[in-house]
N, C-alpha and C. Protein backbone atom coordinates (compact mmCIF):
# COMPACT_ATOMS: atom_id res chain seq x y z
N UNK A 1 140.29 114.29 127.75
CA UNK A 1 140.60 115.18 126.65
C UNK A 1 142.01 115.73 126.88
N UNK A 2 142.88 115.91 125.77
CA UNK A 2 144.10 116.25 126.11
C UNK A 2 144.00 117.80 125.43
N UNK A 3 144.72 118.72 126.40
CA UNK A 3 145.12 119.85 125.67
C UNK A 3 146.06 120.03 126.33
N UNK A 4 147.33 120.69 125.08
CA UNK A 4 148.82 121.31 125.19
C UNK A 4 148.74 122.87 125.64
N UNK A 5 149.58 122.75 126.27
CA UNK A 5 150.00 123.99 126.82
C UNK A 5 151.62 123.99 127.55
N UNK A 6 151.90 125.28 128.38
CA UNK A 6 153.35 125.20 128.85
C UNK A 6 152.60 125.75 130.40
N UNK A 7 153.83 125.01 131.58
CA UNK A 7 153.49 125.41 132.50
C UNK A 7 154.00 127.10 133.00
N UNK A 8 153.36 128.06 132.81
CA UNK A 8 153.30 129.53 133.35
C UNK A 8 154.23 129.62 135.50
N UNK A 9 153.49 129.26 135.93
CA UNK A 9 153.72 129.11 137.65
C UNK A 9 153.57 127.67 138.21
N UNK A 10 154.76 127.86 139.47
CA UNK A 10 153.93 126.59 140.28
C UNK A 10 154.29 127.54 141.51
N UNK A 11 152.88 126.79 142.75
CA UNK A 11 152.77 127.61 143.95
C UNK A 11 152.88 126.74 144.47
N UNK A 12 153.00 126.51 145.89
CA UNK A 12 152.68 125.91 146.48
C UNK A 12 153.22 126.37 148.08
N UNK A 13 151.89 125.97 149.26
CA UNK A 13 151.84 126.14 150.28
C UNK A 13 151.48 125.57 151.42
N UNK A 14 151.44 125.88 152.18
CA UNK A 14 151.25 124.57 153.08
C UNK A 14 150.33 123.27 153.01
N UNK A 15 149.12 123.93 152.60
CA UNK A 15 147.88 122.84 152.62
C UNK A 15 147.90 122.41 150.59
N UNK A 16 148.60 123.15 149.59
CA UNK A 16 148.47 122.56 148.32
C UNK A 16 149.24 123.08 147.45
N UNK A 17 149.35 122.53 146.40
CA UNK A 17 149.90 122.84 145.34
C UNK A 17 149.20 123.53 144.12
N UNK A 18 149.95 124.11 143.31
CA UNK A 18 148.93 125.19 142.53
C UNK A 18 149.73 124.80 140.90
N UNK A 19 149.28 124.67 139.66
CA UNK A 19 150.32 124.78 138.80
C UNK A 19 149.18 125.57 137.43
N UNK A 20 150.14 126.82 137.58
CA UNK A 20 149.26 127.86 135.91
C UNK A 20 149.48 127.19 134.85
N UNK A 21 149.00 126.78 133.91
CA UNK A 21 149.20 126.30 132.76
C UNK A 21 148.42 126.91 131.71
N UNK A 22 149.29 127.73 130.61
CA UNK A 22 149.04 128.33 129.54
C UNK A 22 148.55 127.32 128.53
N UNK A 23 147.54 128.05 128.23
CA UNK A 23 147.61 126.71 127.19
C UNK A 23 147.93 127.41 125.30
N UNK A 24 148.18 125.95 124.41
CA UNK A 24 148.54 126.42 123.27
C UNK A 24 147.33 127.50 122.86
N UNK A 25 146.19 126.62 122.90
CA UNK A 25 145.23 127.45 122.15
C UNK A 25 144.34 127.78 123.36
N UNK A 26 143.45 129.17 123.25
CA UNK A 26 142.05 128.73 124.67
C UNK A 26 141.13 127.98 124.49
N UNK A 27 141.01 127.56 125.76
CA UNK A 27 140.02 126.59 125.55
C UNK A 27 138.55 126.97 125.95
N UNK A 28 137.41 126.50 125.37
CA UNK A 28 136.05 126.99 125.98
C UNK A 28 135.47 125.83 126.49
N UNK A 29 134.88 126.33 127.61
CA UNK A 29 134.34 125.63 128.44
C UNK A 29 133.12 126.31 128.87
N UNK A 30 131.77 125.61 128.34
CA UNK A 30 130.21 126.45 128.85
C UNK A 30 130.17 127.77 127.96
N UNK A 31 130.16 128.91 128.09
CA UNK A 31 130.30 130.05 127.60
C UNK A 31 131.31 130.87 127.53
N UNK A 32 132.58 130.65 128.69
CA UNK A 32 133.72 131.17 129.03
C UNK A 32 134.80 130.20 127.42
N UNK A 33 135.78 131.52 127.75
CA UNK A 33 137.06 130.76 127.15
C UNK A 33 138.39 131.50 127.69
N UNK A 34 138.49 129.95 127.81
CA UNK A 34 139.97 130.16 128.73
C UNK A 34 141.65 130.12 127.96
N UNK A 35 142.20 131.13 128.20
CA UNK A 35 143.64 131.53 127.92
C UNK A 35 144.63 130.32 128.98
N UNK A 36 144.09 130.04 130.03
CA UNK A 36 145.10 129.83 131.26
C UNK A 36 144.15 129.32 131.79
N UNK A 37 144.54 128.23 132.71
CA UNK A 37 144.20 127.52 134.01
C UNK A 37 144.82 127.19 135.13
N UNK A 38 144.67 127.14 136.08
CA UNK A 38 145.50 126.61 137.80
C UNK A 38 144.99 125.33 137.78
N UNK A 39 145.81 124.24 137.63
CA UNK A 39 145.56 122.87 138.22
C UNK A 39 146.24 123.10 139.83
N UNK A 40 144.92 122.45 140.82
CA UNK A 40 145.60 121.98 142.30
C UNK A 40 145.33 121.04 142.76
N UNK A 41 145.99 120.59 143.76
CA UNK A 41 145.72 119.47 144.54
C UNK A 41 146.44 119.28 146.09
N UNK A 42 145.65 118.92 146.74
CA UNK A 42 145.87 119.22 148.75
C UNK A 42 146.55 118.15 148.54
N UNK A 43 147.78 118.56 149.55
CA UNK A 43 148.95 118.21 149.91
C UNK A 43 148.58 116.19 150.85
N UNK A 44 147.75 116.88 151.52
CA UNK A 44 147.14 115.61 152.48
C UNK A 44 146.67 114.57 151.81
N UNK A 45 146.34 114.89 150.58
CA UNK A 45 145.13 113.23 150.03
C UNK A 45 145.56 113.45 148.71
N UNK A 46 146.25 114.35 147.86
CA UNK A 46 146.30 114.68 146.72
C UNK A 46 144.98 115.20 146.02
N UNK A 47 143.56 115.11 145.99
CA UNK A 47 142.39 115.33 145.50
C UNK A 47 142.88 116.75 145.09
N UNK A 48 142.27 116.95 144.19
CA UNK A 48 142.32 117.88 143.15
C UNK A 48 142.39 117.79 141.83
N UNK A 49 142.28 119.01 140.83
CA UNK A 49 142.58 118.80 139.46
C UNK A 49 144.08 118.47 138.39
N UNK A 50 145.01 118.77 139.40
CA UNK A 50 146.29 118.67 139.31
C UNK A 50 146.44 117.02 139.29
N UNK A 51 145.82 116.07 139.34
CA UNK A 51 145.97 114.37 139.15
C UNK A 51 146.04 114.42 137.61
N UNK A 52 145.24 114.81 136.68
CA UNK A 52 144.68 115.28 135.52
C UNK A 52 146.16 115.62 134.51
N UNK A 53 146.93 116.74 134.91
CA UNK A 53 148.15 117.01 134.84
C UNK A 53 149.12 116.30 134.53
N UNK A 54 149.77 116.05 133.10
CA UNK A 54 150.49 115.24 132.75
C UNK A 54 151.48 116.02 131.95
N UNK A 55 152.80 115.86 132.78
CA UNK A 55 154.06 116.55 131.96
C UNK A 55 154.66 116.04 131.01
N UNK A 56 154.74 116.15 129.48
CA UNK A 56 155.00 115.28 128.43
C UNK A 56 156.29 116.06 128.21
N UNK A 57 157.45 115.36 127.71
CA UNK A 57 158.76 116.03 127.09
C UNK A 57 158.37 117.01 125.87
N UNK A 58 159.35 117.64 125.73
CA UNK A 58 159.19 118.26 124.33
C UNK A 58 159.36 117.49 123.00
N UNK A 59 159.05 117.96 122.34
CA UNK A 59 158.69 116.55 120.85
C UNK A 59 160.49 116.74 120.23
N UNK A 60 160.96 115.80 119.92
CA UNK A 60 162.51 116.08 119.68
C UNK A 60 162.48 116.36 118.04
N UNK A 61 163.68 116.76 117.83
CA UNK A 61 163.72 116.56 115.68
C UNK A 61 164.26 115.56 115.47
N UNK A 62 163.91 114.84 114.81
CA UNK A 62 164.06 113.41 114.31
C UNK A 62 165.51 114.05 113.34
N UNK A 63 166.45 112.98 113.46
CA UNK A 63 167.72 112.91 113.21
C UNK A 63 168.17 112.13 111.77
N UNK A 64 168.03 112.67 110.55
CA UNK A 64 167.91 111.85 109.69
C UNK A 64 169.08 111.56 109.43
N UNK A 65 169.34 110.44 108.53
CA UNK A 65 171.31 110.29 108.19
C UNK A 65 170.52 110.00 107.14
N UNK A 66 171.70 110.60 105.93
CA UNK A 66 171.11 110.65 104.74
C UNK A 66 172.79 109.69 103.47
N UNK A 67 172.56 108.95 102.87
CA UNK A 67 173.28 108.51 102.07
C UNK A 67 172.86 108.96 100.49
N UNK A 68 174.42 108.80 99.60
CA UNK A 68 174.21 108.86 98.10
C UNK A 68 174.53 107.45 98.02
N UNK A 69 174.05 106.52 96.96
CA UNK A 69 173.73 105.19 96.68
C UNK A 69 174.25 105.65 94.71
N UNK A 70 175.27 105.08 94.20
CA UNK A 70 176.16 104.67 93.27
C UNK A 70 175.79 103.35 92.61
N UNK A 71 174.95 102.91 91.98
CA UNK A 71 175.35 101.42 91.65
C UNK A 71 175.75 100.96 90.47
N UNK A 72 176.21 100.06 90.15
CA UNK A 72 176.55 99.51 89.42
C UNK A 72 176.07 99.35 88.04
N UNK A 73 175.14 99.47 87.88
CA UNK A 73 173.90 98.93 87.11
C UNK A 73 173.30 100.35 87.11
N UNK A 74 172.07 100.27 86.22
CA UNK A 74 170.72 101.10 86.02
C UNK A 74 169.97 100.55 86.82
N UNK A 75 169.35 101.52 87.61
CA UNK A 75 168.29 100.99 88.88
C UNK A 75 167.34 99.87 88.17
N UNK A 76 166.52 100.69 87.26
CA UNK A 76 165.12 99.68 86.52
C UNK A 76 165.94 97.99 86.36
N UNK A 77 167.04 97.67 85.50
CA UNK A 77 168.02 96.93 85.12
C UNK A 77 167.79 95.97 86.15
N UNK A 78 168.66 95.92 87.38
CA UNK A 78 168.45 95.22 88.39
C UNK A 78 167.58 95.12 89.30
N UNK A 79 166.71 95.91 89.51
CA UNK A 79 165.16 95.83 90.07
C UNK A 79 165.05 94.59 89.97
N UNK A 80 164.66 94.04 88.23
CA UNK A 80 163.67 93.38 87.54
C UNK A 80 164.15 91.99 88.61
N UNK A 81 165.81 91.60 88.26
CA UNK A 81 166.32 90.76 89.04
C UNK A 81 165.82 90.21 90.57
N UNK A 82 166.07 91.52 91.29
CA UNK A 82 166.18 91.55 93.07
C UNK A 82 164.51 90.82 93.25
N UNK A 83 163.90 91.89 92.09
CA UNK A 83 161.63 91.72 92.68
C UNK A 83 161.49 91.12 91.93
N UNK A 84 162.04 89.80 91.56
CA UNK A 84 161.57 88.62 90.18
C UNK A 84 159.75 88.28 90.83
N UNK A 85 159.75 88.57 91.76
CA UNK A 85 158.53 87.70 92.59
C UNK A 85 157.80 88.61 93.67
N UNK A 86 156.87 89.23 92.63
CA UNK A 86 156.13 91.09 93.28
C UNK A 86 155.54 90.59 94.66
N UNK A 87 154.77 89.08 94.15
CA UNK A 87 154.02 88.77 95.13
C UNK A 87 154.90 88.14 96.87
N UNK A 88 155.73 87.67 96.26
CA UNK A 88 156.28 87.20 97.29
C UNK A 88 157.59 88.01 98.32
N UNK A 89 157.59 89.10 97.41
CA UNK A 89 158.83 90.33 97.78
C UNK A 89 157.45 91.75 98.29
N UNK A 90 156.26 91.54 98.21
CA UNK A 90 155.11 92.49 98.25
C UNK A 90 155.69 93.88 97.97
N UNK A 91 156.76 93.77 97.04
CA UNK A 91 156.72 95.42 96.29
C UNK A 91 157.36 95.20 94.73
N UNK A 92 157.55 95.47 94.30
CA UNK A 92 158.24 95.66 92.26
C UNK A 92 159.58 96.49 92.77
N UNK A 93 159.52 97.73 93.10
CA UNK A 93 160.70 98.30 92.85
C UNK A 93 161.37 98.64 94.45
N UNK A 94 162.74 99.39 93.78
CA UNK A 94 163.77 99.54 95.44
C UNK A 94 163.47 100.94 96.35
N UNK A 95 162.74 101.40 95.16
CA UNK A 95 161.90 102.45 96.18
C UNK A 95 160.96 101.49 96.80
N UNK A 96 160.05 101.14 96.57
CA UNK A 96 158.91 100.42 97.38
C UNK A 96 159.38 99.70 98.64
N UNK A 97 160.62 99.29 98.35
CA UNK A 97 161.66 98.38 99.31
C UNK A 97 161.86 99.22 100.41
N UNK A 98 162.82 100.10 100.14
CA UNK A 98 162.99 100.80 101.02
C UNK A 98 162.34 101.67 101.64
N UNK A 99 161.54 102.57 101.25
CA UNK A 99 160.45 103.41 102.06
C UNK A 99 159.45 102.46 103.11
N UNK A 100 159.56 101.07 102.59
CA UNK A 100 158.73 100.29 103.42
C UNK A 100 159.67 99.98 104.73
N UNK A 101 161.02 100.80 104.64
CA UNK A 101 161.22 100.78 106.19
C UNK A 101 160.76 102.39 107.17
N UNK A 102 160.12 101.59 108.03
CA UNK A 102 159.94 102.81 108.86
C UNK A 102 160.66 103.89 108.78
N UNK A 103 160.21 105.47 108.13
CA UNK A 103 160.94 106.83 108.76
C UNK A 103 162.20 106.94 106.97
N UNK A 104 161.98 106.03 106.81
CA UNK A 104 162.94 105.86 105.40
C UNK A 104 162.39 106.26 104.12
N UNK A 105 163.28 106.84 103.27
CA UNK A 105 162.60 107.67 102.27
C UNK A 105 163.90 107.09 100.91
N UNK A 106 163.55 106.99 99.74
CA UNK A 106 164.41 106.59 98.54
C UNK A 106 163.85 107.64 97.31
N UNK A 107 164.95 108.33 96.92
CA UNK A 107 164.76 109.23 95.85
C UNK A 107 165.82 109.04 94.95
N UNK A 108 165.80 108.34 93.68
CA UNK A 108 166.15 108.15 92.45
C UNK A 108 166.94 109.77 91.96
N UNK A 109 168.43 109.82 91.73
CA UNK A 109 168.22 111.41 91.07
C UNK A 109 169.26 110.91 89.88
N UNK A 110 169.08 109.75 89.48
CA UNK A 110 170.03 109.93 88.11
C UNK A 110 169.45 107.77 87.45
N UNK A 111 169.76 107.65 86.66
CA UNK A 111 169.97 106.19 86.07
C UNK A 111 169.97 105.50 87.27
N UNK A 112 171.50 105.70 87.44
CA UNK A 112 171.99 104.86 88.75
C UNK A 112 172.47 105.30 89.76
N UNK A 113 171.86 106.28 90.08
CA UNK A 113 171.96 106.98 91.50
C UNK A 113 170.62 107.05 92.36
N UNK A 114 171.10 107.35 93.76
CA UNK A 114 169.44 107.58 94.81
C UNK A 114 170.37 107.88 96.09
N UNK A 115 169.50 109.06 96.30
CA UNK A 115 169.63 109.39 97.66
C UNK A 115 168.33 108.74 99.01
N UNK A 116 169.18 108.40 99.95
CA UNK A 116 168.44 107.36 100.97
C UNK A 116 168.37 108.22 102.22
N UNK A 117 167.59 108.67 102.81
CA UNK A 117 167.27 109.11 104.17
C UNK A 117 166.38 108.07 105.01
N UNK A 118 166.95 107.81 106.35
CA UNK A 118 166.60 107.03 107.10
C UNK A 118 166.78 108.02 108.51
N UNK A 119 165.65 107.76 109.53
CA UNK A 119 165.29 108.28 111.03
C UNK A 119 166.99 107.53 111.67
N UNK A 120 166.35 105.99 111.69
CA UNK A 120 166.90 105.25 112.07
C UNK A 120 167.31 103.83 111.58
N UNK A 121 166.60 103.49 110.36
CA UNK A 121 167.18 102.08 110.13
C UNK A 121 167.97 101.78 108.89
N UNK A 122 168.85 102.91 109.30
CA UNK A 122 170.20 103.37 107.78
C UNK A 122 171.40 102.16 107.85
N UNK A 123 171.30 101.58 108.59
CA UNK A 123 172.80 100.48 109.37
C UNK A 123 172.47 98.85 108.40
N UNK A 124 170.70 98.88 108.52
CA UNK A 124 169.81 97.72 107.92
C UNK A 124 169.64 98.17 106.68
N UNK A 125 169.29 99.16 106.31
CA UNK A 125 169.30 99.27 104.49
C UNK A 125 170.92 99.37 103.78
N UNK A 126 171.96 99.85 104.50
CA UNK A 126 172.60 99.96 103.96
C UNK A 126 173.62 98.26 103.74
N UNK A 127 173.54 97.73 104.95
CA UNK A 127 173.53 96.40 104.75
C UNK A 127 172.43 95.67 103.75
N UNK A 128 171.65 95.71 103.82
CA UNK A 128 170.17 94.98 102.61
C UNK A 128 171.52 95.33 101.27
N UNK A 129 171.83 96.96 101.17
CA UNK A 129 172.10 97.12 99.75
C UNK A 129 172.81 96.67 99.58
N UNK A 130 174.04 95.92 100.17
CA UNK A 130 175.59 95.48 99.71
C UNK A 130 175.51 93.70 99.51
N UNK A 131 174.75 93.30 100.20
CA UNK A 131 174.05 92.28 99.83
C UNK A 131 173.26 91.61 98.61
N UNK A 132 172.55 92.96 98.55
CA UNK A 132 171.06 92.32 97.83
C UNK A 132 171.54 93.21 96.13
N UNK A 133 171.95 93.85 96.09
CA UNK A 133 171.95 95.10 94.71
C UNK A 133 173.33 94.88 94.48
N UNK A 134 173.90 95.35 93.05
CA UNK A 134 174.98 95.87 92.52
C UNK A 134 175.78 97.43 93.04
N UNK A 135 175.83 97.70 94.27
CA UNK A 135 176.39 98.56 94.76
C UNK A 135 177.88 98.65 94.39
N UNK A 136 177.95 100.07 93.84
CA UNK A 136 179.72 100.58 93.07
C UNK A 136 179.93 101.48 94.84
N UNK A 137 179.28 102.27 95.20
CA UNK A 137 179.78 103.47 95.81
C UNK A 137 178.52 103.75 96.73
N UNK A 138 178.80 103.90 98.52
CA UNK A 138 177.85 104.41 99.43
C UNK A 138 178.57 105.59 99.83
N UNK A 139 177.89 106.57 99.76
CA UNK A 139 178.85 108.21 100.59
C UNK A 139 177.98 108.39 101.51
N UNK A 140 177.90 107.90 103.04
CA UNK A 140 177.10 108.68 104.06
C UNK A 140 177.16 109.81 104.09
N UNK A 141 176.40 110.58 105.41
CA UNK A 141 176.59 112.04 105.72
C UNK A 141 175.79 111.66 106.87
């Protein structure tokens, strides 16, 4: 069972190690509920609850890069072109296209405009678009 928490103390002394760990929420166990726990474990063999104990990084913020997309054309217009073949392209439109990349998001805000947010695979859509679409104008950020 995993539960989050932050580590509070670490002890340690000759014969073991001690580590307090707060946790996010308390946890119950039997009738008790616990705010905090001491994971330990002897120095000599390691045995203890402290094996159990797994230090995970902190969760990072995902880094979006966000583009304005200009084209040439009326989005619907050249769609029809690019997805002649729903079945064989498995989407109709350039939203469907693009959100089908991981972490990637496509929002339409005019005829022929869309703003594109990507985590990470902004380098590959923005290449797909200069290629594949009537692109007038890309403005990163």
């Amino acid at each position: 069972m995993r539960i989050k928490g932050r580590i509070e103390a670490i002890d340690k002394d000759t014969y073991c190690v001690r580590v307090k760990v707060k946790f996010d929420t308390p946890q119950r166990w039997g009738e008790y509920l616990y705010p905090e726990e001491w994971n330990w474990a002897r120095k000599c063999d390691e045995f203890g609850s402290l094996e159990n104990l797994r230090i995970l990084p902190e969760p990072q913020e995902p880094n979006y890069e966000t583009c304005v997309v200009t084209f040439a054309e009326k989005i619907p217009d050249f769609e029809k072109r690019i997805f002649d073949d729903p079945v064989a392209w498995g989407v109709e439109t350039l939203k469907e296209w693009i959100d089908s990349y991981e972490s990637s998001r496509f929002t339409q805000i005019g005829e022929d405009m869309a703003v594109i947010t990507s985590e990470y695979n902004m380098e590959a859509i923005v290449k797909w678009l200069r290629e594949n679409s009537p692109v007038h104008a890309i403005c990163r950020k």
